[in-house]
PDB file of N, CA and C in Angstrom:
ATOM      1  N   UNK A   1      89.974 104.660  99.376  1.00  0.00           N
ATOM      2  CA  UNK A   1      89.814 105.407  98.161  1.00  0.00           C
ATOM      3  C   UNK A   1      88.371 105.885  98.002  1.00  0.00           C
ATOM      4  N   UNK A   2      87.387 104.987  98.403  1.00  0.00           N
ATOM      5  CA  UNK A   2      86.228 105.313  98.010  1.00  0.00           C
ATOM      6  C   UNK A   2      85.299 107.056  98.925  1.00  0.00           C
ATOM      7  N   UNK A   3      86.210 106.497 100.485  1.00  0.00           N
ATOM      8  CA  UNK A   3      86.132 107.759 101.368  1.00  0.00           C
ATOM      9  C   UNK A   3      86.313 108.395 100.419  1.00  0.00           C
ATOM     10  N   UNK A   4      87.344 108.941 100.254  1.00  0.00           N
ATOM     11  CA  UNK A   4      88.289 109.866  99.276  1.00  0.00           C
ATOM     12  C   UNK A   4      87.447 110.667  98.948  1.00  0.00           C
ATOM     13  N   UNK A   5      87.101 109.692  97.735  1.00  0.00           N
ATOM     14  CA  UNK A   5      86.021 110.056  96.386  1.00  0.00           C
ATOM     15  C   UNK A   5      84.830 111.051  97.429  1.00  0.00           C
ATOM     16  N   UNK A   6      84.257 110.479  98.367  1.00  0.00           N
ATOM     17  CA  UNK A   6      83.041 110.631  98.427  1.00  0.00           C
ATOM     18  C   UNK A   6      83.368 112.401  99.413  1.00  0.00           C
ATOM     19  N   UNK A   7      84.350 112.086 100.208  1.00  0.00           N
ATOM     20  CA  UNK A   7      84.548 113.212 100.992  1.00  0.00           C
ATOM     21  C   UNK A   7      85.289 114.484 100.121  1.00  0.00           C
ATOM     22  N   UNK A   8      85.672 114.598  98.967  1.00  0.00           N
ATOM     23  CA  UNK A   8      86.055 115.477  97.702  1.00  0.00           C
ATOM     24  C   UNK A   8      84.870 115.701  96.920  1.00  0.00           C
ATOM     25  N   UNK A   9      84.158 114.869  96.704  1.00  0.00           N
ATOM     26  CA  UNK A   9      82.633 115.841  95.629  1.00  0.00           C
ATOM     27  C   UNK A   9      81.581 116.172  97.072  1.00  0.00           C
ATOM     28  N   UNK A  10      81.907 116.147  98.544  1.00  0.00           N
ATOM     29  CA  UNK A  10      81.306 117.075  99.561  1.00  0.00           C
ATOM     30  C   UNK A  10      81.708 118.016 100.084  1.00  0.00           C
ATOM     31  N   UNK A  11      83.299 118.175 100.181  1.00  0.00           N
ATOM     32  CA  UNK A  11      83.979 118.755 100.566  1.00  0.00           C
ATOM     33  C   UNK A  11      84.721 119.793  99.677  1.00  0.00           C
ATOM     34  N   UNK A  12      85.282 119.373  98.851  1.00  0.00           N
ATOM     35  CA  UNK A  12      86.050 120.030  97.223  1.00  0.00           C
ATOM     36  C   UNK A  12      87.140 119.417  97.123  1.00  0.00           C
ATOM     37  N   UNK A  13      87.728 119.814  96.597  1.00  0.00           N
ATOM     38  CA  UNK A  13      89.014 119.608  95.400  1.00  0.00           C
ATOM     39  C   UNK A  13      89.988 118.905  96.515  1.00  0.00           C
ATOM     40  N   UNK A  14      90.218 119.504  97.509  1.00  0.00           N
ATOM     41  CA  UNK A  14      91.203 120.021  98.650  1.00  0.00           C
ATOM     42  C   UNK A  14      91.230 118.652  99.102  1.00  0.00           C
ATOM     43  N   UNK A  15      90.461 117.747  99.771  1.00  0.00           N
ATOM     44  CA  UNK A  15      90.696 116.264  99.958  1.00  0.00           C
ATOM     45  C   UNK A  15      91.180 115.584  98.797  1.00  0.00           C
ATOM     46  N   UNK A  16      91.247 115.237  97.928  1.00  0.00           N
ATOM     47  CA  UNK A  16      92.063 114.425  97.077  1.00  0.00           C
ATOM     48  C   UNK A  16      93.482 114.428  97.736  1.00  0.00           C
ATOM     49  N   UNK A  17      93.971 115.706  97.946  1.00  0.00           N
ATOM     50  CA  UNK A  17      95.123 115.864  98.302  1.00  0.00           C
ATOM     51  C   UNK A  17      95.640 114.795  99.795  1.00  0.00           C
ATOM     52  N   UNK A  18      94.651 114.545 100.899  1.00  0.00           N
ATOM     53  CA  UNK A  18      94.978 113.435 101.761  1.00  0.00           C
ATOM     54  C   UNK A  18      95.410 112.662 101.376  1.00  0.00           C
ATOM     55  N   UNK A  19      95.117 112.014 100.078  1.00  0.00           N
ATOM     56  CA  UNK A  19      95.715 110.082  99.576  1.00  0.00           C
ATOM     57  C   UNK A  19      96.997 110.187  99.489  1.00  0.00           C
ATOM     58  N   UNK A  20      98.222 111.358  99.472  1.00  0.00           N
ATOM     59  CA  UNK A  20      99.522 111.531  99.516  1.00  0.00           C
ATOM     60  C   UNK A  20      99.765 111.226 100.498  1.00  0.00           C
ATOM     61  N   UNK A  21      99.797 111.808 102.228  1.00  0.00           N
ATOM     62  CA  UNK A  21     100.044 111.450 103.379  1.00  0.00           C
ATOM     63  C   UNK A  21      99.532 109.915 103.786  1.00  0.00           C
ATOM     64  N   UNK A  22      98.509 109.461 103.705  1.00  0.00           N
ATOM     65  CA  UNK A  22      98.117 108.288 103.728  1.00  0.00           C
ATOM     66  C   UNK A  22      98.532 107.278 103.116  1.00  0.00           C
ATOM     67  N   UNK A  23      98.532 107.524 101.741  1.00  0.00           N
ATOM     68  CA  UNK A  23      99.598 106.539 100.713  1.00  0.00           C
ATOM     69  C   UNK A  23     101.005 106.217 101.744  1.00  0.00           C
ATOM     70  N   UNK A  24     101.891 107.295 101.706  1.00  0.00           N
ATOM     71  CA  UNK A  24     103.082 107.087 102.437  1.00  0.00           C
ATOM     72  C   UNK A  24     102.981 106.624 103.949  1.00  0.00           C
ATOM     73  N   UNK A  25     101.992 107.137 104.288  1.00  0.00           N
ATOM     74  CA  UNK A  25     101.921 106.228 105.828  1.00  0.00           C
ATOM     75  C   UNK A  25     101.652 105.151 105.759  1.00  0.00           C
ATOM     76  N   UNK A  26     100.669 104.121 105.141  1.00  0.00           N
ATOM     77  CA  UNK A  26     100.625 103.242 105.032  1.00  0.00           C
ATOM     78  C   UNK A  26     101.486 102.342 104.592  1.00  0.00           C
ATOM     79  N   UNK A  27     101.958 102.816 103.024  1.00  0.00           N
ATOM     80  CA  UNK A  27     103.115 102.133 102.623  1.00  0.00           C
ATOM     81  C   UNK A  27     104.393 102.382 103.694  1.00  0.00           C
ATOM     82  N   UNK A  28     105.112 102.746 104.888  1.00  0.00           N
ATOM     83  CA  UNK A  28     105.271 102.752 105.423  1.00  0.00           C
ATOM     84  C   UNK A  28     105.461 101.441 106.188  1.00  0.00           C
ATOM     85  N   UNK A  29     104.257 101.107 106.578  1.00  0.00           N
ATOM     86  CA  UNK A  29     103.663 100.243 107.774  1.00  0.00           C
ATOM     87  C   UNK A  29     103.780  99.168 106.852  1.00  0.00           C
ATOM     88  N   UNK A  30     103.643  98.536 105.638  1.00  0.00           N
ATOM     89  CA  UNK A  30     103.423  97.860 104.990  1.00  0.00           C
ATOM     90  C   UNK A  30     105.451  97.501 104.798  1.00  0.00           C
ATOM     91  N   UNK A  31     105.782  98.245 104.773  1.00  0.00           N
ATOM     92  CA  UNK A  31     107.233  97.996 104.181  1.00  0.00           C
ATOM     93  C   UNK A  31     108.070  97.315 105.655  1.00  0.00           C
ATOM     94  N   UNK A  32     107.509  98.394 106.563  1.00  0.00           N
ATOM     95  CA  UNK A  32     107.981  98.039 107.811  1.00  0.00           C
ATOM     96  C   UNK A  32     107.419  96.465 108.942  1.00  0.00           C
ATOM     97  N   UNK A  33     106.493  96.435 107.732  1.00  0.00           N
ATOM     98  CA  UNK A  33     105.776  95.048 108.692  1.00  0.00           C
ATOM     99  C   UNK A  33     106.588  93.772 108.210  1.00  0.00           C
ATOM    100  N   UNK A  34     107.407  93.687 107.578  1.00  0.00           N
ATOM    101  CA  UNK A  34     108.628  92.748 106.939  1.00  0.00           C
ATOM    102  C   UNK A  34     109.519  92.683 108.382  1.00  0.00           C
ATOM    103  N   UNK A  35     109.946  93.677 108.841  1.00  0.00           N
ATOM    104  CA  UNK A  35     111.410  93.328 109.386  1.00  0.00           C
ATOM    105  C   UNK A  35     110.580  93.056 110.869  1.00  0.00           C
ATOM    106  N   UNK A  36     109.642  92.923 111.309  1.00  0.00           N
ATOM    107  CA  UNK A  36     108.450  92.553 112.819  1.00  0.00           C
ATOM    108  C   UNK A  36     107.811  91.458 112.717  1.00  0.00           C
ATOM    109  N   UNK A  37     107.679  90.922 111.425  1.00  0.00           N
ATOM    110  CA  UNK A  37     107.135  89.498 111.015  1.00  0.00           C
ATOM    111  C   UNK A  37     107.706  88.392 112.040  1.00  0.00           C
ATOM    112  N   UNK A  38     108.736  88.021 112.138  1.00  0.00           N
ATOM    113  CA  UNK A  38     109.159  87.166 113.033  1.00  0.00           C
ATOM    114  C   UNK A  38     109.196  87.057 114.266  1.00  0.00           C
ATOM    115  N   UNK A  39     108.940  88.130 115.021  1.00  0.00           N
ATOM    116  CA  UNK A  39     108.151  88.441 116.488  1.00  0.00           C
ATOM    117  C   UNK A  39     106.994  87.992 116.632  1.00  0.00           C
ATOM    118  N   UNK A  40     106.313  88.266 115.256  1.00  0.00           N
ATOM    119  CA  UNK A  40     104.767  88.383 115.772  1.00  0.00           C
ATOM    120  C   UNK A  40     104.336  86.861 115.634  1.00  0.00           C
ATOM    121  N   UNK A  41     103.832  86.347 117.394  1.00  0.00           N
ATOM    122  CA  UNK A  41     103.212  85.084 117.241  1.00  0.00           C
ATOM    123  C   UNK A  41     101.708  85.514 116.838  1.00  0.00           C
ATOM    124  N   UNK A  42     101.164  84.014 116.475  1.00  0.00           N
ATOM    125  CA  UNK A  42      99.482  84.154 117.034  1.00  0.00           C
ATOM    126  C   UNK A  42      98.704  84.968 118.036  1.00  0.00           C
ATOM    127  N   UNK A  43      99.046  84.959 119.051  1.00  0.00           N
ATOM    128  CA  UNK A  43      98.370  85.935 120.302  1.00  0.00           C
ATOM    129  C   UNK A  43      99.268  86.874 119.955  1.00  0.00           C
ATOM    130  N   UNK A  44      99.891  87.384 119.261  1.00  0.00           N
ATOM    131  CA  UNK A  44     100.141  88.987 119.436  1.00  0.00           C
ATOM    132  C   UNK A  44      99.137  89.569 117.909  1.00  0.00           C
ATOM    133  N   UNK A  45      99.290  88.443 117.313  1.00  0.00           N
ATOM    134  CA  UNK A  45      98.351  89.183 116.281  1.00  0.00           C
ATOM    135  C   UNK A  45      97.184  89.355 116.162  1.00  0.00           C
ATOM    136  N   UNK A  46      96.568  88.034 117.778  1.00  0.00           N
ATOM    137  CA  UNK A  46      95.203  88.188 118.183  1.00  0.00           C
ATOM    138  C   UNK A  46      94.701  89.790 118.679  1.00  0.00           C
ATOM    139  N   UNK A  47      96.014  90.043 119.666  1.00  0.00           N
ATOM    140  CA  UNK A  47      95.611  91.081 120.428  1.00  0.00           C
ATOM    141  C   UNK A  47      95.700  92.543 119.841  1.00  0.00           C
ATOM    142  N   UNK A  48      96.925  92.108 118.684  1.00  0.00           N
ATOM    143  CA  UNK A  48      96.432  93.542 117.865  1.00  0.00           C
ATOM    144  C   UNK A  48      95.349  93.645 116.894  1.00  0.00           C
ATOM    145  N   UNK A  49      94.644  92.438 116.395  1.00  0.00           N
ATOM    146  CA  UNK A  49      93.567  92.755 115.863  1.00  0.00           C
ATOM    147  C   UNK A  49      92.151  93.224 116.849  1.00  0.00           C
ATOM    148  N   UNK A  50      92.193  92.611 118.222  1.00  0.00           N
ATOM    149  CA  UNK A  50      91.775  93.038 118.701  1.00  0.00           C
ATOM    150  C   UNK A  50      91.143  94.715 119.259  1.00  0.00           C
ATOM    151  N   UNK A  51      92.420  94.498 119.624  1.00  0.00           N
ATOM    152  CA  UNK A  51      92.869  96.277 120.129  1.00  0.00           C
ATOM    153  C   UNK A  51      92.672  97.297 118.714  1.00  0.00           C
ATOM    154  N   UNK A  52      92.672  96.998 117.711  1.00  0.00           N
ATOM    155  CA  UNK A  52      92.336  97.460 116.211  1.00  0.00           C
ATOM    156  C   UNK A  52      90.992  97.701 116.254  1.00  0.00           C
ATOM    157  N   UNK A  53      90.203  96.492 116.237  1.00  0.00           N
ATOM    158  CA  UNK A  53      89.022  96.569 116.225  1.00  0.00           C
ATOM    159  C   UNK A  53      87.964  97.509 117.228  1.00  0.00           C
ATOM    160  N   UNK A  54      88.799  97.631 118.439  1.00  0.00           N
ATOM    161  CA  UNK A  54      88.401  98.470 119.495  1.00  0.00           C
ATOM    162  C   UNK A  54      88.280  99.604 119.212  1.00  0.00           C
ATOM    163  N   UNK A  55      89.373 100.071 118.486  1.00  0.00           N
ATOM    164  CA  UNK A  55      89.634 101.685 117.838  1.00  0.00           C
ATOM    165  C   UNK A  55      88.547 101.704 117.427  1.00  0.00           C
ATOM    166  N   UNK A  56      88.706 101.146 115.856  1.00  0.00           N
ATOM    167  CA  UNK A  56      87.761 101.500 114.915  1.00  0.00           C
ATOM    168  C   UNK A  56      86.197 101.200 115.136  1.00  0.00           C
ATOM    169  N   UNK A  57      85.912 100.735 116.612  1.00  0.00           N
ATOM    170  CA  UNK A  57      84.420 100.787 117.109  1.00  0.00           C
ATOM    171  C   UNK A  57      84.635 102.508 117.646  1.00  0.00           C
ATOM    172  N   UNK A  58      85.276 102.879 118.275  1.00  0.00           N
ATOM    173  CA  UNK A  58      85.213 103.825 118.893  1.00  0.00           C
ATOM    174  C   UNK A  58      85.262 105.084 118.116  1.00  0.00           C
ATOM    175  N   UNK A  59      85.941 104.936 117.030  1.00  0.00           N
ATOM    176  CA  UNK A  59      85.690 106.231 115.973  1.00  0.00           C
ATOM    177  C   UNK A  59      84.352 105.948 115.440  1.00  0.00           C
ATOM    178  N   UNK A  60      84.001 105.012 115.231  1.00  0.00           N
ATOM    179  CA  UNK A  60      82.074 104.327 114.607  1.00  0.00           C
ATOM    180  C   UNK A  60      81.581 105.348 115.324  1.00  0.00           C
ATOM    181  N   UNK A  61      81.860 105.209 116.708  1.00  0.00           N
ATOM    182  CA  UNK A  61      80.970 105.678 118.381  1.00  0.00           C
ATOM    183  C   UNK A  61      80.827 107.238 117.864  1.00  0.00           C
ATOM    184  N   UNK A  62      82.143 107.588 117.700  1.00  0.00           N
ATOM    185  CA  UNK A  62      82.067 109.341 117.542  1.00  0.00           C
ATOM    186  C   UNK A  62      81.460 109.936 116.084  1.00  0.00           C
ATOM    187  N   UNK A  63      81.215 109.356 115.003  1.00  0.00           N
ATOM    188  CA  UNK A  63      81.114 109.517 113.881  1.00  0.00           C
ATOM    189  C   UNK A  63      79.490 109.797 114.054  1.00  0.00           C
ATOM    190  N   UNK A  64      78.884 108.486 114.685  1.00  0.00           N
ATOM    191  CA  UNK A  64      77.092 108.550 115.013  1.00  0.00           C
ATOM    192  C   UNK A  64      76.141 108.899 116.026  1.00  0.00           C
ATOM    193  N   UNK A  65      77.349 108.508 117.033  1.00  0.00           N
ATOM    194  CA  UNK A  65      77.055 109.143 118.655  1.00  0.00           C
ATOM    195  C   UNK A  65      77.273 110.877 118.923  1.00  0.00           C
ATOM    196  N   UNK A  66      76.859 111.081 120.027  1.00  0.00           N
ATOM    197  CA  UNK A  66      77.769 112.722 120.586  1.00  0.00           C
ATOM    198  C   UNK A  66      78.598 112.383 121.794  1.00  0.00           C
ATOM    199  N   UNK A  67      78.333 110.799 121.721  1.00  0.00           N
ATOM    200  CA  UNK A  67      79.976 110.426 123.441  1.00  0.00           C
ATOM    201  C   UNK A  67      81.292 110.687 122.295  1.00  0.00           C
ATOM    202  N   UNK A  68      81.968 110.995 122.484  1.00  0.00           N
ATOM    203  CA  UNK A  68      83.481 111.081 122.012  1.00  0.00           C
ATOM    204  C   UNK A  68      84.677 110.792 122.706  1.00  0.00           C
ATOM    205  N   UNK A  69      85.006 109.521 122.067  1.00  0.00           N
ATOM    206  CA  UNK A  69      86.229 109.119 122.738  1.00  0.00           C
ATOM    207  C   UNK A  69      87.089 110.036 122.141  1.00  0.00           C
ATOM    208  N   UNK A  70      88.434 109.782 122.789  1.00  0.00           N
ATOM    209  CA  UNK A  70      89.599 110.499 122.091  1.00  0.00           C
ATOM    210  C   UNK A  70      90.480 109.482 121.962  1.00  0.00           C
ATOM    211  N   UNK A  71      90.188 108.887 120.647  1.00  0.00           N
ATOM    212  CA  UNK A  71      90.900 107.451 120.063  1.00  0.00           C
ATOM    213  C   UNK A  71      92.419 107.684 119.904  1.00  0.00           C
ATOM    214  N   UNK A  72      92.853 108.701 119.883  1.00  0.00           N
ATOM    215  CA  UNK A  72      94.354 109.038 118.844  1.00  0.00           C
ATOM    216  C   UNK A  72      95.283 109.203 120.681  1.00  0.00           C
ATOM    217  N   UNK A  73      94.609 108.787 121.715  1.00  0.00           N
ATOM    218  CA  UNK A  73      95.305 108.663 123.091  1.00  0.00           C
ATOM    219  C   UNK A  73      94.982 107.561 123.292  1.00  0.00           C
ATOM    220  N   UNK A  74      94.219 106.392 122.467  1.00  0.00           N
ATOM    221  CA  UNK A  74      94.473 105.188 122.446  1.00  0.00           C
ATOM    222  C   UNK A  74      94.882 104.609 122.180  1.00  0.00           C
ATOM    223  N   UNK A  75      95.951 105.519 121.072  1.00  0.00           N
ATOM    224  CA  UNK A  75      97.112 104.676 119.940  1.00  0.00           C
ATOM    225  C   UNK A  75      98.343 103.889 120.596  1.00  0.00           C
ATOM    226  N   UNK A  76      98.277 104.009 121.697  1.00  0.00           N
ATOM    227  CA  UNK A  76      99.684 103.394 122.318  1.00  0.00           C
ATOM    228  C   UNK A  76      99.450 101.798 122.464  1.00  0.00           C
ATOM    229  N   UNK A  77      98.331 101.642 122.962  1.00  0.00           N
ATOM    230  CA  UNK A  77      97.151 100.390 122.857  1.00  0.00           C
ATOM    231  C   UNK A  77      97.892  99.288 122.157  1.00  0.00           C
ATOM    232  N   UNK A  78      98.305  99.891 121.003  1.00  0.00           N
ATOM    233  CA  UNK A  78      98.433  98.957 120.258  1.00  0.00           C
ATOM    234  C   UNK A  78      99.704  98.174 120.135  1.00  0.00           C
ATOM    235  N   UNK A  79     100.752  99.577 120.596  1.00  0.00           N
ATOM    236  CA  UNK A  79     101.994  98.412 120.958  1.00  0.00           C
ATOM    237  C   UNK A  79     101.855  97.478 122.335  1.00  0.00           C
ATOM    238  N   UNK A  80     101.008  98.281 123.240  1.00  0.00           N
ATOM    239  CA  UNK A  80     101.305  97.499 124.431  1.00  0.00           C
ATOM    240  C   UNK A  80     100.557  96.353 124.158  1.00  0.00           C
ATOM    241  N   UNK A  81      99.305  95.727 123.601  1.00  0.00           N
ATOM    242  CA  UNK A  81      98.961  94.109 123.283  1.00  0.00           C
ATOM    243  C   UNK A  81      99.646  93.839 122.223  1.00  0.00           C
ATOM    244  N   UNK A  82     100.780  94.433 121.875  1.00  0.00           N
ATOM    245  CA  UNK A  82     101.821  93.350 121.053  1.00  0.00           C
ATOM    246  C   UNK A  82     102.988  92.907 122.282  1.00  0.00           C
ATOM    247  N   UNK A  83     103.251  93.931 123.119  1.00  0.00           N
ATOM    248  CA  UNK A  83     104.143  93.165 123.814  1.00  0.00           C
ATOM    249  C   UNK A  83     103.611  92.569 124.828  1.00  0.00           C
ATOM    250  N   UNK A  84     102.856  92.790 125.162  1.00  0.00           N
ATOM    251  CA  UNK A  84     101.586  92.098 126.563  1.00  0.00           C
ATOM    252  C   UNK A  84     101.882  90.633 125.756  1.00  0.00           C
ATOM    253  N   UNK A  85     101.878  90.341 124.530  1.00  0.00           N
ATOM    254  CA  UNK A  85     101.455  88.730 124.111  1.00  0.00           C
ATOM    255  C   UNK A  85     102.936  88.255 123.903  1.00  0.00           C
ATOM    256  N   UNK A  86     104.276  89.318 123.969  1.00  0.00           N
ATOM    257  CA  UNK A  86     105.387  88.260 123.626  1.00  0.00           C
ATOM    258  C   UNK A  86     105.991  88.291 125.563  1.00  0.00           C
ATOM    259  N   UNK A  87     105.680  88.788 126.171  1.00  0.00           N
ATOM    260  CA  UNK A  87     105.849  88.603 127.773  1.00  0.00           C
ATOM    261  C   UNK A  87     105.655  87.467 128.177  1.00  0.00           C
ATOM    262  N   UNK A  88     106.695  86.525 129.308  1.00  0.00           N
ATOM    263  CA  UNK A  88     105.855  85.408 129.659  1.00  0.00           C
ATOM    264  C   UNK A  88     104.633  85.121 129.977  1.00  0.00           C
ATOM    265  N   UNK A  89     104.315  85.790 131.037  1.00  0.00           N
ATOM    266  CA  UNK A  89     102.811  86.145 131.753  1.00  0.00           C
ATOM    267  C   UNK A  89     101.742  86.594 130.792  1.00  0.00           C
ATOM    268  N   UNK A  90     101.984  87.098 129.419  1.00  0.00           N
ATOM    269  CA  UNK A  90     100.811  87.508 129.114  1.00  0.00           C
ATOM    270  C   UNK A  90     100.177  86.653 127.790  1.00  0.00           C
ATOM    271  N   UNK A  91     100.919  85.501 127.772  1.00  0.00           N
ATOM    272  CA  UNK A  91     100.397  84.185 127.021  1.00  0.00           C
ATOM    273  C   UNK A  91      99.411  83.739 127.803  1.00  0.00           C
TER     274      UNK A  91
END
């Protein structure tokens, strides 16, 4: 929210309008993280916080840096260390 705010009195009016798509995507993920709850051990929730945290260094990277990853071809990432941790081998 606070983005929001700050990227609408730099930008104009026109961002407010993002918190609709985002609202619903999130709530989304939030509604949908109920019926995946019971899959998810410890090491899968290690590795997706992990793999999370990786992202959101790497958008940091592009935001302050001029290297630019292309994070949004890293999104797959994130299912594969959820199932990497319910695989035998990858405990």
């Amino acid at each position: 929210m606070i983005i929001v705010i700050i990227m609408t009195t730099s930008m104009g009016k026109g961002c407010i309008f993002s918190v609709i798509p985002v609202a619903l995507f999130q709530g989304c993920i939030t509604i949908l993280s109920r019926f995946i709850e019971p899959w998810m051990t410890e090491q899968a929730l290690a590795n997706l916080s992990l793999t999370g945290s990786m992202l959101i260094f790497c958008v940091g990277v592009n935001l302050i840096w001029e290297k630019k990853f292309k994070v949004a071809n890293m999104l797959p990432t994130i299912v594969i260390a959820v199932i990497w941790a319910l695989l035998p081998f990858g405990a």
